[in-house]
Structure formats: structure tokens, C-alpha cells
C-alpha atoms as a PDB file:
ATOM      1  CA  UNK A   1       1.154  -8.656   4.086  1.00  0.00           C
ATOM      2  CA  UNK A   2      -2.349  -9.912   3.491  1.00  0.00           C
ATOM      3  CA  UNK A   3      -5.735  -8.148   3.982  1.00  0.00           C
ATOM      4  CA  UNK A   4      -9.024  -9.441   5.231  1.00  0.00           C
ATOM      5  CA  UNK A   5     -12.066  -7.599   4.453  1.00  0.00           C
ATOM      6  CA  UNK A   6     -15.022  -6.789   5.976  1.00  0.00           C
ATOM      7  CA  UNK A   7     -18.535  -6.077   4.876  1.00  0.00           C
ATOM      8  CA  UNK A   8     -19.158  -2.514   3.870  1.00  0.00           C
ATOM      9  CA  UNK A   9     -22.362  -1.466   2.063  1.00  0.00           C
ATOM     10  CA  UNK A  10     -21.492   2.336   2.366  1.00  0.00           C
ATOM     11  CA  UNK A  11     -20.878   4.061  -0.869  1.00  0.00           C
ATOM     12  CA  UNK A  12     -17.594   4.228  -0.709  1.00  0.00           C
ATOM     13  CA  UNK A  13     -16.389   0.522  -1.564  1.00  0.00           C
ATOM     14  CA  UNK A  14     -12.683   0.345  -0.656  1.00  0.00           C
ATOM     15  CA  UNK A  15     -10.150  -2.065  -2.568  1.00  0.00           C
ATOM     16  CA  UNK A  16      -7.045  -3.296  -0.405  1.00  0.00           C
ATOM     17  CA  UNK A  17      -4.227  -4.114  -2.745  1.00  0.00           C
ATOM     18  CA  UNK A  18      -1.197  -4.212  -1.071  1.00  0.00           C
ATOM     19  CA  UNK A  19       1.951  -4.703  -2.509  1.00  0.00           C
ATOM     20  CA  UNK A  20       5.196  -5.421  -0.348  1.00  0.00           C
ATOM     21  CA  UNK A  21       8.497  -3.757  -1.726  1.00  0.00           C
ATOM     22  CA  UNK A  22      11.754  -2.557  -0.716  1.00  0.00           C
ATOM     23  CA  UNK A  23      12.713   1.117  -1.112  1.00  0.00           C
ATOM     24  CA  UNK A  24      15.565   3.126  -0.576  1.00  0.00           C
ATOM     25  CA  UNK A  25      15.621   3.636   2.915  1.00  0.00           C
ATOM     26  CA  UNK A  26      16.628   7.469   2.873  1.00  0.00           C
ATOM     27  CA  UNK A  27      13.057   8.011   1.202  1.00  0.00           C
ATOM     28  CA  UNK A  28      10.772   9.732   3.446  1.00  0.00           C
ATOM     29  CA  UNK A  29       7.744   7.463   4.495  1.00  0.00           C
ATOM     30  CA  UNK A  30       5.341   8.717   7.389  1.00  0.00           C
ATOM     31  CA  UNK A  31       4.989   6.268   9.890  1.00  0.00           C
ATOM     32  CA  UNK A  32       7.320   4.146  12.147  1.00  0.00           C
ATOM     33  CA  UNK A  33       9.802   2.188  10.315  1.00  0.00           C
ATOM     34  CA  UNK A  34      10.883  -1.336  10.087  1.00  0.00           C
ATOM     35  CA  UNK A  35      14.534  -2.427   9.239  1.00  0.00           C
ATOM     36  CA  UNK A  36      15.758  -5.906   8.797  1.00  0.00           C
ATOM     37  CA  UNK A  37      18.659  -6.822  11.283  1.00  0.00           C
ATOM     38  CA  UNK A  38      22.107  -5.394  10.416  1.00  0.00           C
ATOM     39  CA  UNK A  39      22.840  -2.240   9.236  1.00  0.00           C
ATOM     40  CA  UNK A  40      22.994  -0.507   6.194  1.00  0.00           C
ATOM     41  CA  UNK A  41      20.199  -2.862   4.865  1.00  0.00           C
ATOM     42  CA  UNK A  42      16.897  -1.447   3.373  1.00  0.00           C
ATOM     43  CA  UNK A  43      13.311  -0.556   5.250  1.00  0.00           C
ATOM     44  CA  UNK A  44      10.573  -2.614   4.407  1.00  0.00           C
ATOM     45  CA  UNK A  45       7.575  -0.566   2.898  1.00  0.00           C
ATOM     46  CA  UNK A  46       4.366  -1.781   2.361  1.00  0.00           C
ATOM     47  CA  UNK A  47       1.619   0.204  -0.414  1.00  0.00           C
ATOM     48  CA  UNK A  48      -1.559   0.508   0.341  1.00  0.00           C
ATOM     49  CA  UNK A  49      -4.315   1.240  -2.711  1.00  0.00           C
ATOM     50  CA  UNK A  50      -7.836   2.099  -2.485  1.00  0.00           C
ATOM     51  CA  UNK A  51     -10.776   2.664  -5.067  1.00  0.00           C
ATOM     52  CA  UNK A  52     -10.921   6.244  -5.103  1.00  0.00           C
ATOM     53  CA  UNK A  53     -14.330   8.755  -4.968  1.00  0.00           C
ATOM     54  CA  UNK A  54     -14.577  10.234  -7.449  1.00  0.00           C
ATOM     55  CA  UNK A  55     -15.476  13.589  -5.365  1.00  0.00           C
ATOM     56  CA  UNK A  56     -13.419  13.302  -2.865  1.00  0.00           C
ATOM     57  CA  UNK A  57     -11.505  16.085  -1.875  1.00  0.00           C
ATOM     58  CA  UNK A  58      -8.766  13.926   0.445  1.00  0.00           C
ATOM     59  CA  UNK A  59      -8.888  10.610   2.245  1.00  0.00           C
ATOM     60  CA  UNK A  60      -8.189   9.706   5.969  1.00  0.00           C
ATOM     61  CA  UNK A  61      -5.983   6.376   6.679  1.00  0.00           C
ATOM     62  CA  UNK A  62      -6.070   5.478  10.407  1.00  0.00           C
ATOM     63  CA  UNK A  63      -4.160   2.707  11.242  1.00  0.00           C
ATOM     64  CA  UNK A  64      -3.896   0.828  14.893  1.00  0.00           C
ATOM     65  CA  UNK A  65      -1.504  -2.383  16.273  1.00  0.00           C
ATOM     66  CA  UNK A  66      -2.946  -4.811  18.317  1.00  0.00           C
ATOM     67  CA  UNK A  67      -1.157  -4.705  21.510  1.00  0.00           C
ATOM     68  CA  UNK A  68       0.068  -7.841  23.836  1.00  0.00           C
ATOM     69  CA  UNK A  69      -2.602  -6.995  26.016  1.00  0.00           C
ATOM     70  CA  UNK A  70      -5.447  -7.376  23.285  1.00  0.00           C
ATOM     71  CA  UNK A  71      -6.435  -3.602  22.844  1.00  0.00           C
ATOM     72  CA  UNK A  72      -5.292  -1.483  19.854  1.00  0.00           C
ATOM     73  CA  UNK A  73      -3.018   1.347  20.000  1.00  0.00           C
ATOM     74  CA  UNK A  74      -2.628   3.880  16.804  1.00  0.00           C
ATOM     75  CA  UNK A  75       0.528   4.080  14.998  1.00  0.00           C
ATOM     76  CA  UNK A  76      -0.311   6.188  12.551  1.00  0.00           C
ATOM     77  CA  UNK A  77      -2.854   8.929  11.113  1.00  0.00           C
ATOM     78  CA  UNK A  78      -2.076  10.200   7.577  1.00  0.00           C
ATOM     79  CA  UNK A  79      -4.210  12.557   5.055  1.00  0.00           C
ATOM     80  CA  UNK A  80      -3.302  11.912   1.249  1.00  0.00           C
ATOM     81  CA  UNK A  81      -4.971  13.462  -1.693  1.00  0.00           C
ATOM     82  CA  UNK A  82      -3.777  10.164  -3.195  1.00  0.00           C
ATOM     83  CA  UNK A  83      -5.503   6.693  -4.052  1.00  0.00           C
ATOM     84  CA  UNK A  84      -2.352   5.140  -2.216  1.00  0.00           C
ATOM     85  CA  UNK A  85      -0.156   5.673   0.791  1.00  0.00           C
ATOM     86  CA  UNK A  86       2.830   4.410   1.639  1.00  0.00           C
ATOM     87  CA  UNK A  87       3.633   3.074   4.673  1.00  0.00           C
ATOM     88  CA  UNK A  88       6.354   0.743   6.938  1.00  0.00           C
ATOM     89  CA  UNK A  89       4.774  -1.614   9.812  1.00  0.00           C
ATOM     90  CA  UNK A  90       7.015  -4.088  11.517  1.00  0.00           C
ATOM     91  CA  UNK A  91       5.442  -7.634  11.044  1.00  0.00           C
ATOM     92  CA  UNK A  92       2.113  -7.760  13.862  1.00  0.00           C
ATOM     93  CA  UNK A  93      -1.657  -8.068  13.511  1.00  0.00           C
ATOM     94  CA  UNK A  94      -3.476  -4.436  12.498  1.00  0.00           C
ATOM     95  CA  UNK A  95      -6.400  -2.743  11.937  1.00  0.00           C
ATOM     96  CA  UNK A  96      -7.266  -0.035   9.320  1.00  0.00           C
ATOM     97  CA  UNK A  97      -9.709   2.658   8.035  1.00  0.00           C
ATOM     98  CA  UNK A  98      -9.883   4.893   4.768  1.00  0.00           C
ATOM     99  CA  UNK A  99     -12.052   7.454   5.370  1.00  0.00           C
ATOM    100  CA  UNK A 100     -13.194  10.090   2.720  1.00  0.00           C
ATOM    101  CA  UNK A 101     -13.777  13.764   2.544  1.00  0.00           C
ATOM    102  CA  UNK A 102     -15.792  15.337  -0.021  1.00  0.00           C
ATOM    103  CA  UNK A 103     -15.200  19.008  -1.838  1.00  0.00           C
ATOM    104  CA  UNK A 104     -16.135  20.910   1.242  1.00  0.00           C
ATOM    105  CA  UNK A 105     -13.945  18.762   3.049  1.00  0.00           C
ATOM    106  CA  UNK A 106     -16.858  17.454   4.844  1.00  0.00           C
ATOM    107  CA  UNK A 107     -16.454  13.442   6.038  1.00  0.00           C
ATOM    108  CA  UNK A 108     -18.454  11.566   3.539  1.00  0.00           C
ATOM    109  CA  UNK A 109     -19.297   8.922   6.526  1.00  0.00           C
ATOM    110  CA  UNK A 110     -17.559   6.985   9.169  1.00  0.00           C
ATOM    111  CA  UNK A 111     -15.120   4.420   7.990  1.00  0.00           C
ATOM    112  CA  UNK A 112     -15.234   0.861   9.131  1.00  0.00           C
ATOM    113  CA  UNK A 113     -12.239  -1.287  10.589  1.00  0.00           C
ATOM    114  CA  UNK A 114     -10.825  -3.752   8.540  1.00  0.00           C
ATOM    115  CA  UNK A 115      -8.457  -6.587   9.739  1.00  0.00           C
ATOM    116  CA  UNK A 116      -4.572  -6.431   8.428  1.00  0.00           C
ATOM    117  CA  UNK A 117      -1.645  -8.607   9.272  1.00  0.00           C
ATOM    118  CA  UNK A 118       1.801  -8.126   8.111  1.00  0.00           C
ATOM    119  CA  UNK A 119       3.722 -11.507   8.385  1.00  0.00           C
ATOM    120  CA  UNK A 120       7.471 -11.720   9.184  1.00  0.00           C
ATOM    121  CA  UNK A 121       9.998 -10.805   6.810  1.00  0.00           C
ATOM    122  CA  UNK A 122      12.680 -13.473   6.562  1.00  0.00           C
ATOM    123  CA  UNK A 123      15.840 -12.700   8.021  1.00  0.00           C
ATOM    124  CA  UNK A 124      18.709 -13.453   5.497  1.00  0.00           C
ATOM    125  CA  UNK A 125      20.945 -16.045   5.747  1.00  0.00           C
ATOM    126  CA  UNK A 126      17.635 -18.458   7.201  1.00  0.00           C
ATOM    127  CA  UNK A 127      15.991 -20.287   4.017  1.00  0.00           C
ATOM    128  CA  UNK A 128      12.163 -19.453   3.502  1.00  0.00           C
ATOM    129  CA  UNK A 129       9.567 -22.612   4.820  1.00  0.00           C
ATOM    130  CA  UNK A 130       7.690 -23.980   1.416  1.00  0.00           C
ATOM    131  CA  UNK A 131       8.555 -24.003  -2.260  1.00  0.00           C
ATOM    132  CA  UNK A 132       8.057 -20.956  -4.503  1.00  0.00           C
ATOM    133  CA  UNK A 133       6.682 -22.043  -7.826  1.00  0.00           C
ATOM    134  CA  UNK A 134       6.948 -21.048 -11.340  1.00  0.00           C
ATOM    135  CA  UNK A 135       5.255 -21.801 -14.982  1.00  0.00           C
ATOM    136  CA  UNK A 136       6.561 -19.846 -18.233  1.00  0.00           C
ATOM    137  CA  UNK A 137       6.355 -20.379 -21.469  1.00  0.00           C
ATOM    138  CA  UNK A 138       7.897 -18.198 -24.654  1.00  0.00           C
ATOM    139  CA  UNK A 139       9.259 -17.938 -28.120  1.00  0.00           C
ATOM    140  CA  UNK A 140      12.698 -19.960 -28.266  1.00  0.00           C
ATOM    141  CA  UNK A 141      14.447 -20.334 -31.875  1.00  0.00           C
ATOM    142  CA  UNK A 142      18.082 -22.203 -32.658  1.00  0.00           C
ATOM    143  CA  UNK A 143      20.761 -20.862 -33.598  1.00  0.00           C
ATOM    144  CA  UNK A 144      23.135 -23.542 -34.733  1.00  0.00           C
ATOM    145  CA  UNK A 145      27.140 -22.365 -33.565  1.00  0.00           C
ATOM    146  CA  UNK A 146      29.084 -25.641 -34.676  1.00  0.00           C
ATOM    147  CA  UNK A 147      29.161 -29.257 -35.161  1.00  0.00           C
ATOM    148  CA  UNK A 148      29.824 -30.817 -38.910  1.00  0.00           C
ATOM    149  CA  UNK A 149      25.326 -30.885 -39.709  1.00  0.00           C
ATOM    150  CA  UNK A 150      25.679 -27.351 -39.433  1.00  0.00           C
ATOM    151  CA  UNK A 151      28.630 -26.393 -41.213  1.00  0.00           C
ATOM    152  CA  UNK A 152      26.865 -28.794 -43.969  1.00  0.00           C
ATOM    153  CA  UNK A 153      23.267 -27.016 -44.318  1.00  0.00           C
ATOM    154  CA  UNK A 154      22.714 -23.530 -45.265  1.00  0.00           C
ATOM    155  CA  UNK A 155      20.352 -22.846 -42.658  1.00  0.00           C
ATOM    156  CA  UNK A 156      21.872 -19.810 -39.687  1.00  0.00           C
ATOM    157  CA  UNK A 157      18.776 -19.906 -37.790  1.00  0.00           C
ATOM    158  CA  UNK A 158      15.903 -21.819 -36.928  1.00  0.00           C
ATOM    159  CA  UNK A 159      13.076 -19.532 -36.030  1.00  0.00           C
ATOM    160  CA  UNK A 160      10.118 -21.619 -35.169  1.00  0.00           C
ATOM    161  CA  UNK A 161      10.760 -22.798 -31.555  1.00  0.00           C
ATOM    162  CA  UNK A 162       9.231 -22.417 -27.988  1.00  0.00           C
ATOM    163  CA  UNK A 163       9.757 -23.647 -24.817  1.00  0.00           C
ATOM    164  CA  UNK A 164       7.501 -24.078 -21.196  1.00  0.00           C
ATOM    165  CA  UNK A 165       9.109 -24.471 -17.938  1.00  0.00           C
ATOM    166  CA  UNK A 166       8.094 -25.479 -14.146  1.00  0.00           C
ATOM    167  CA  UNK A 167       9.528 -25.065 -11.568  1.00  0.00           C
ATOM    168  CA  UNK A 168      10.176 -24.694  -7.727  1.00  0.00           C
ATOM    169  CA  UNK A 169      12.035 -22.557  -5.697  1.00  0.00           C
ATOM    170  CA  UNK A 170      11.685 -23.873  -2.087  1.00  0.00           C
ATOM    171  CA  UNK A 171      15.233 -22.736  -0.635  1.00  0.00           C
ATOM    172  CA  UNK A 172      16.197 -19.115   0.131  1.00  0.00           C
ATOM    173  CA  UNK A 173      18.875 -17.335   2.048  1.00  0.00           C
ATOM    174  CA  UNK A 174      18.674 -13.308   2.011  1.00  0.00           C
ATOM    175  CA  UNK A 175      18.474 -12.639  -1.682  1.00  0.00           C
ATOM    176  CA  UNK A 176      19.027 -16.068  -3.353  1.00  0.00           C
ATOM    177  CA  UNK A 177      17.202 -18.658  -4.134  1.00  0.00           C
ATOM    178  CA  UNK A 178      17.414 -22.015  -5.243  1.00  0.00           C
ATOM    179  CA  UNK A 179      15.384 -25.227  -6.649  1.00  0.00           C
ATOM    180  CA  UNK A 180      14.665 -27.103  -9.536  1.00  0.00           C
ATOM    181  CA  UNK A 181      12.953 -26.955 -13.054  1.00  0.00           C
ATOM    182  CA  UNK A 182      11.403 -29.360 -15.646  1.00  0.00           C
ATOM    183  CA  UNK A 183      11.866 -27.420 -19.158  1.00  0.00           C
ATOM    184  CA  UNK A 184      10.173 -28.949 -22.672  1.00  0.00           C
ATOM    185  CA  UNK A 185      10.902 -27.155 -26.017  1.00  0.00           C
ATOM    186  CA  UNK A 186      10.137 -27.524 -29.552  1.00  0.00           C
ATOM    187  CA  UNK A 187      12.163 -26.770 -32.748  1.00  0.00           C
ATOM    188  CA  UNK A 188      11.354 -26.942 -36.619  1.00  0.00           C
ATOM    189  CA  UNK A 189      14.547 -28.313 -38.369  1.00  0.00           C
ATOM    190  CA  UNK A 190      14.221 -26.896 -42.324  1.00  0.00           C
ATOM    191  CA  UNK A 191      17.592 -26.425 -44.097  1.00  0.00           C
ATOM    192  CA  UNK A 192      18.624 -26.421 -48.189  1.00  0.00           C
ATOM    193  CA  UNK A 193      22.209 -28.173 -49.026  1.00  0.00           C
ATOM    194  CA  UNK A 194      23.441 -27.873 -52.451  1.00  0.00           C
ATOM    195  CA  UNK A 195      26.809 -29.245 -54.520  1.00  0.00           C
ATOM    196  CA  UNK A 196      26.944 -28.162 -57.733  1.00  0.00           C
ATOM    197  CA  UNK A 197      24.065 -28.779 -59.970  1.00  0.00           C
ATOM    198  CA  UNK A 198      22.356 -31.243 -56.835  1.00  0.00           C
ATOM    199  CA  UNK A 199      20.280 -30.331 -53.973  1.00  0.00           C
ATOM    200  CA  UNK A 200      17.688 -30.942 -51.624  1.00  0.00           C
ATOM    201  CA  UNK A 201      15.838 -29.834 -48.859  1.00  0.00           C
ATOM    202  CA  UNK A 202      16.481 -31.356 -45.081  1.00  0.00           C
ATOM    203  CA  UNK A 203      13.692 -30.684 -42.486  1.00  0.00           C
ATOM    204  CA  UNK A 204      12.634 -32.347 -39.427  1.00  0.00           C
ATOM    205  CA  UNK A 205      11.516 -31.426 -35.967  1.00  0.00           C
ATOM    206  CA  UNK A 206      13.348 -31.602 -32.506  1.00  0.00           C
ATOM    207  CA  UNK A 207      11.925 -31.884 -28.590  1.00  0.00           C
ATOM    208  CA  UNK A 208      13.524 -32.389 -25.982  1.00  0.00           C
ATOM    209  CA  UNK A 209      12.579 -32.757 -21.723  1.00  0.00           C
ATOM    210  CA  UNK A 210      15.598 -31.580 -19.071  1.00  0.00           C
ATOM    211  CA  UNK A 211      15.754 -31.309 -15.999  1.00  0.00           C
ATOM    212  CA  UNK A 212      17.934 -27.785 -14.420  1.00  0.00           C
ATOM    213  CA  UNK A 213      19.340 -27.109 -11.012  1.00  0.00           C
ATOM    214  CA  UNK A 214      18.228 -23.079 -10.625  1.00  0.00           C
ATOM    215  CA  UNK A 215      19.863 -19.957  -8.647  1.00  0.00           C
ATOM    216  CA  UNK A 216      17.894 -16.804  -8.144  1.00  0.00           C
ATOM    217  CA  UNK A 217      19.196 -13.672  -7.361  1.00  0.00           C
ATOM    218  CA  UNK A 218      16.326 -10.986  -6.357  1.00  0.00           C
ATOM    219  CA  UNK A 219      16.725  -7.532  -6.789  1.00  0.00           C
ATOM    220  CA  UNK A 220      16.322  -5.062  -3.330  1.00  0.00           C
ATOM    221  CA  UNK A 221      15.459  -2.190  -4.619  1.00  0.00           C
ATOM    222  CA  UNK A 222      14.312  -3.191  -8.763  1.00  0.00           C
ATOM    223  CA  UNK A 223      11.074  -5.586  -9.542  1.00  0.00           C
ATOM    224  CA  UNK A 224      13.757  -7.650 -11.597  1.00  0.00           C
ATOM    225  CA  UNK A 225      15.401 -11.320 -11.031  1.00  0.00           C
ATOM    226  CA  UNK A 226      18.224 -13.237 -12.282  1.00  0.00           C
ATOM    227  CA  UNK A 227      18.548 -16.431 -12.875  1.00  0.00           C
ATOM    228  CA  UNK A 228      21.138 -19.117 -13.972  1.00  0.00           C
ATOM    229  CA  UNK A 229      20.595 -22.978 -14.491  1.00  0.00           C
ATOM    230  CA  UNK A 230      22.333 -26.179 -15.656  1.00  0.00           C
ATOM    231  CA  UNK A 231      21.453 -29.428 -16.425  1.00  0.00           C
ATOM    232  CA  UNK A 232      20.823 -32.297 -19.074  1.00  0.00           C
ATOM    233  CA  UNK A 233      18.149 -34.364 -20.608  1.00  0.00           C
ATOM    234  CA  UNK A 234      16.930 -36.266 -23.469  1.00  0.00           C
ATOM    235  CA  UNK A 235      16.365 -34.986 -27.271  1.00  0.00           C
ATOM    236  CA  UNK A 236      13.886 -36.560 -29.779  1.00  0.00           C
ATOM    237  CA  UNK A 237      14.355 -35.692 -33.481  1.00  0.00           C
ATOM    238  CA  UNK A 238      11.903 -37.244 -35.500  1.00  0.00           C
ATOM    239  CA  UNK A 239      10.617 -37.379 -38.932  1.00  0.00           C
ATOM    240  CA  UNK A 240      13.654 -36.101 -40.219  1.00  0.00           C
ATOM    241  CA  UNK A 241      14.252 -36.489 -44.453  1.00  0.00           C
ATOM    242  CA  UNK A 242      15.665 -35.395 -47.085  1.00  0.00           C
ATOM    243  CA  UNK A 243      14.185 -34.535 -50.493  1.00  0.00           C
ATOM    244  CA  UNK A 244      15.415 -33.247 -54.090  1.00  0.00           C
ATOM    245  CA  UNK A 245      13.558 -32.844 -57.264  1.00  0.00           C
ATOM    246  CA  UNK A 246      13.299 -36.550 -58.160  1.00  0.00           C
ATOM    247  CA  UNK A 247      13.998 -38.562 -54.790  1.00  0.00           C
ATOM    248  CA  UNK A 248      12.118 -38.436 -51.249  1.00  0.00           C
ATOM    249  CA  UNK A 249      14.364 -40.723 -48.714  1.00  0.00           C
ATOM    250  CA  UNK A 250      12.805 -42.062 -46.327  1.00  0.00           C
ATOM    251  CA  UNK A 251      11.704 -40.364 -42.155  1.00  0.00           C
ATOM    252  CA  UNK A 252      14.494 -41.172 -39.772  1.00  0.00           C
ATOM    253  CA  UNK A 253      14.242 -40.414 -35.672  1.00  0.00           C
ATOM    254  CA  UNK A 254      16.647 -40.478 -32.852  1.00  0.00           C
ATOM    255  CA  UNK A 255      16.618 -39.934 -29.182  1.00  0.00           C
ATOM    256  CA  UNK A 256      19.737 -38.087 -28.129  1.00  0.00           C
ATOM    257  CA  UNK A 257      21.467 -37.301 -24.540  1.00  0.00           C
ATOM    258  CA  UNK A 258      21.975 -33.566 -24.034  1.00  0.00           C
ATOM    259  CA  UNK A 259      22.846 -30.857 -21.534  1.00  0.00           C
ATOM    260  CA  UNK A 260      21.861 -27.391 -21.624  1.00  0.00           C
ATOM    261  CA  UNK A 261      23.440 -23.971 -19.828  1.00  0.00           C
ATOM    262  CA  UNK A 262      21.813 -20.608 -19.726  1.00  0.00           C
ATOM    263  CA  UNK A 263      20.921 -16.947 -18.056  1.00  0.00           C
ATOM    264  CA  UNK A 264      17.806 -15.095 -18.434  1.00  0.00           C
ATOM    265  CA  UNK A 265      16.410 -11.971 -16.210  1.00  0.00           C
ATOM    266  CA  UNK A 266      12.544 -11.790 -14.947  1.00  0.00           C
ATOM    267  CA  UNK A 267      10.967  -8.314 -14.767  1.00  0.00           C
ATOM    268  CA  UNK A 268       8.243  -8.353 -12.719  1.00  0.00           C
ATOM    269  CA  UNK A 269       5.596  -6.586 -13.869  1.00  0.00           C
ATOM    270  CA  UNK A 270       2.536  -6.672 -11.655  1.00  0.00           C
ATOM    271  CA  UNK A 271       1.901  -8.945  -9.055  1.00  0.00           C
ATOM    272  CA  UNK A 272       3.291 -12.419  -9.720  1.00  0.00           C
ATOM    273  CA  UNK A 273       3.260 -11.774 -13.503  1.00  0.00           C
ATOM    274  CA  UNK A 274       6.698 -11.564 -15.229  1.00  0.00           C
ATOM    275  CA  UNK A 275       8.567 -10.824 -18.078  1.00  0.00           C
ATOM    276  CA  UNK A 276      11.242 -13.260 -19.169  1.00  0.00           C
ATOM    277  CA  UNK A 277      14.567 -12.216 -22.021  1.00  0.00           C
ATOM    278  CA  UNK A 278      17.271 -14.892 -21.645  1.00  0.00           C
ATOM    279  CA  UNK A 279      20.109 -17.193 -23.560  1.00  0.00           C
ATOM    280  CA  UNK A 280      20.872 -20.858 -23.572  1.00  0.00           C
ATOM    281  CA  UNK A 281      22.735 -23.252 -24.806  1.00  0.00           C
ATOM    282  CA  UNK A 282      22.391 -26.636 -25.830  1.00  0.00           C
ATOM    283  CA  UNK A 283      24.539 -29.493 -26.902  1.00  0.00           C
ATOM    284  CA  UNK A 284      23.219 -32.603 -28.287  1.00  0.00           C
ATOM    285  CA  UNK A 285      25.225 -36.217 -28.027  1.00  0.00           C
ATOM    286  CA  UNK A 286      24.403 -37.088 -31.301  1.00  0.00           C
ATOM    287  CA  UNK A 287      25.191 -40.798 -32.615  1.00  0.00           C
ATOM    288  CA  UNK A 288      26.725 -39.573 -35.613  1.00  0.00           C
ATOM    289  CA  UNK A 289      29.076 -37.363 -34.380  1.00  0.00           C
ATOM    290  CA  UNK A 290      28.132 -34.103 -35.704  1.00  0.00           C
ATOM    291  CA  UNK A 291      27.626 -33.298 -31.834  1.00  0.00           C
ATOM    292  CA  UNK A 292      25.648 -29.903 -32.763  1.00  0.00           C
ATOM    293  CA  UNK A 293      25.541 -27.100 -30.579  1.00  0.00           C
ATOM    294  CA  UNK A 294      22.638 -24.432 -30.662  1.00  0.00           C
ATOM    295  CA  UNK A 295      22.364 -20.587 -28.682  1.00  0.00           C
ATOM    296  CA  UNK A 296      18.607 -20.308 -27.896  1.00  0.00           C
ATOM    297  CA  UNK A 297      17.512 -17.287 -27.255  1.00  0.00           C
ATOM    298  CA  UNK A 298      14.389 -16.975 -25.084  1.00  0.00           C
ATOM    299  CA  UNK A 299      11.605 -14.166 -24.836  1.00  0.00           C
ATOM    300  CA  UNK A 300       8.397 -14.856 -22.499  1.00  0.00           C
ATOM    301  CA  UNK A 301       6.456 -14.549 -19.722  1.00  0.00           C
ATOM    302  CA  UNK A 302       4.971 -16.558 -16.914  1.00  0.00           C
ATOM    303  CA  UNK A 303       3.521 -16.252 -13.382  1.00  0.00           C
ATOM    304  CA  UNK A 304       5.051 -17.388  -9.885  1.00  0.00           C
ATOM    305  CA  UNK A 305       3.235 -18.594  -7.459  1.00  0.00           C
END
């Protein structure tokens, strides 16, 4: 639902933020009510938010629908000692005022009208027109799980690592979602091996660019997302070495095939920012044979858009 405003220069400026979310539908909401096709499935609410007086004793929210016939008819007049009112319009083109009432619940001034349409809500099983896109980026260590390099270095865990991802999302049907996304990540290779009296240190660096085929499930009534991706890519480790006490060998690099698996969950936290805690796995084709496989867990955040 978007809001267009008009020019005010009274002293009450008014804010519009208004957030679209889906509530229980045995909540009580004033107001005439909008449910998706099919039963059982929930209302769709809409939140309107205001910059509140800081005297006022209660505010006035007048809304009207504009009618087939081009003249406005009110659906609804509500008094809130909130900042915020909750309300459910079916998708059509509105007006609105906020009017507010001071301590002697006198009206500080008359309102104006303010433009408000509420666009369609898609109807499930019908994929949404136009991408969704996504950019994160977070903290993303290695844990190593098998292959013979790891059972030969000391090192459990890699902690320096991080990871950015973009992506888009331009199919939907009900509460899934589905698309593509480009990740890049970074880890810092640093291990001991010892036998006997020898040893030396083995440290190098790792990136790597996939490419993942993405499924979203949304929540209905939760701010929270699930997701679940596959795919492969390429792997770069590079200026990889060994070195002891009394030798240094020389860098080494190789570019390695790999494919990658994992699960995360997006929390939503205001607006389109979000949280991101997830797991992956990745398995390198190395030319050695030491084929290593890593868990990487992921912690974030990002913004869709």
C-alpha cells in the first residue's frame, strides 16, 4: 500500500508509514475486512503511523473509498489515543485524514486529505509480475568435516571468512518463492602439522564465485523467511605454502570446481532490512584428491528490494 502526500504547513506534520502484514484473522480490527479467496486463509491488515503531538489528548482517522462513480464514500471513522491504527481495506484508491485533539479535547485544526492506494494482493497459486531482489553480506568461517588435508592439519576451524550474495526472486506462487543468486566468499587457510620432532605451518587463502537456484518460503503470520539453495561454482586457493623453522617452500594456487548446499532463515526486522543465521556446505573437486568438505556457518544481514 503506498502513500502520497500532500502539502501541509499546519503544525501538526503527519508521517505516513505504512506497513502491510498479515494477522490472525480472529483479532479484532475496526473497519471492513479484506480476505484473500478461499477460506480459512488470513485478513490482510494494513498499519498506519503518524508523528504524534505531543499534547494531544486523542487523534481522529477518517478514511473514504473512491467510488466507480468518482465521488468518495467513508468506510471508516476511528478515535485512537495511539500514534497508529490498524486497519483492513480491500485493494482500491483512498483518501485519509488524522486529525488531532488537544487536552480539552478541543480539535487542534482541520485535517487535510491525503491520497492512499492499496494495490492488489496476489492471489496464491498466480506468480508475482517483476523480480524481488536481494544483497547480504555476513561473517562465514569453515569448518573442515573430512577429506585426507583435513585429517592431516591440526586446524578444526577456520574463523576468518565472509561471504556477499545477490540475488533475485522474480517467481512467486502463494507463499513461495523462487529465483537465483550469485554468492562470493572469502576464507583464511592457517593450519600447524607436526611428526615428531618436525613441523611447519600451512596457510593460504580461498574464494570462490557460485551460482544457487533459491526457494523461499514466507511466513503468514511471523516477519521471518526460509530459504534453501543449491548449486556449484569455481574455487581459487592461492598463495598457499608451507613453512618450518629452516625452510619456506614456495606459493602454490589452484582453481577448483565445487558445489555448495545450504538453509538459512531471514528475520525481518524493519522494513526491507533483515537478519540472516544459516548453514552450508561446500565440497571442493580438488586435483589432489583430498576432495575437502567444509560446514559454513553464516550470520548477517542485508536488505531486499
Amino acid at each position: 500500500m503506498d502513500a502520497k502526500s500532500v502539502p501541509y504547513r499546519g503544525t501538526f506534520p503527519l508521517l505516513l508509514l505504512i506497513l502491510s502484514t498479515v494477522l490472525p484473522a480472529q483479532e479484532k480490527i475496526p473497519g471492513d475486512g479484506y480476505t484473500e479467496e478461499g477460506g480459512g486463509k488470513p485478513r490482510i491488515f494494513q498499519r498506519l503511523s503518524w508523528v504524534p503531538e505531543e499534547y494531544a489528548l486523542r487523534y481522529e482517522v477518517r478514511i473514504e473509498q473512491l467510488s466507480p462513480e468518482g465521488t468518495y464514500r467513508p468506510v471508516l471513522q476511528q478515535s485512537t489515543g495511539e500514534d497508529h491504527l490498524v486497519v483492513s481495506l480491500p485493494p482500491g484508491i483512498y483518501r485519509y485524514s488524522v486529525g488531532s485533539y488537544d487536552l480539552l479535547d478541543r480539535p487542534v485544526e482541520a485535517p487535510p486529505w491525503m491520497d492512499l492506494t492499496v494495490a492488489p494482493w496476489p492471489a496464491a497459486g498466480v506468480p508475482v509480475k517483476g523480480p524481488a531482489w536481494y544483497f547480504s553480506a555476513g561473517y562465514e568461517p569453515a569448518v573442515p568435516i573430512h577429506g585426507q588435508l583435513n585429517r592431516i592439519l591440526d586446524a578444526n576451524f577456520y574463523p576468518l571468512g565472509v561471504c556477499i550474495r545477490f540475488g533475485a526472486l522474480p517467481f512467486r506462487w502463494g507463499n513461495f518463492s523462487t529465483g537465483i543468486e550469485t554468492a562470493a566468499g572469502y576464507i583464511r587457510l592457517s593450519s600447524h602439522y607436526s611428526q615428531g620432532d618436525a613441523g611447519f605451518t600451512v596457510s593460504g587463502h580461498f574464494t570462490d564465485l557460485r551460482t544457487h537456484l533459491v526457494f523461499q518460503f514466507h511466513g503468514q503470520t511471523l516477519p521471518v523467511t526460509f530459504q534453501m539453495y543449491g548449486g556449484g561454482g569455481l574455487g581459487l586457493v592461492f598463495n598457499f605454502q608451507k613453512t618450518g623453522p629452516d625452510f619456506k617452500a614456495p606459493k602454490t594456487a589452484g582453481l577448483f570446481p565445487l558445489v555448495t548446499t545450504g538453509l538459512s532463515a531471514r528475520w525481518h526486522i524493519s522494513g526491507p532490512w533483515y537478519l540472516a543465521l544459516g548453514m552450508e556446505y561446500l565440497f571442493i573437486f580438488s586435483q589432489d584428491k583430498t576432495n575437502p568438505g567444509y560446514l559454513r556457518p553464516h550470520i548477517g544481514g542485508g536488505i531486499r528490494f
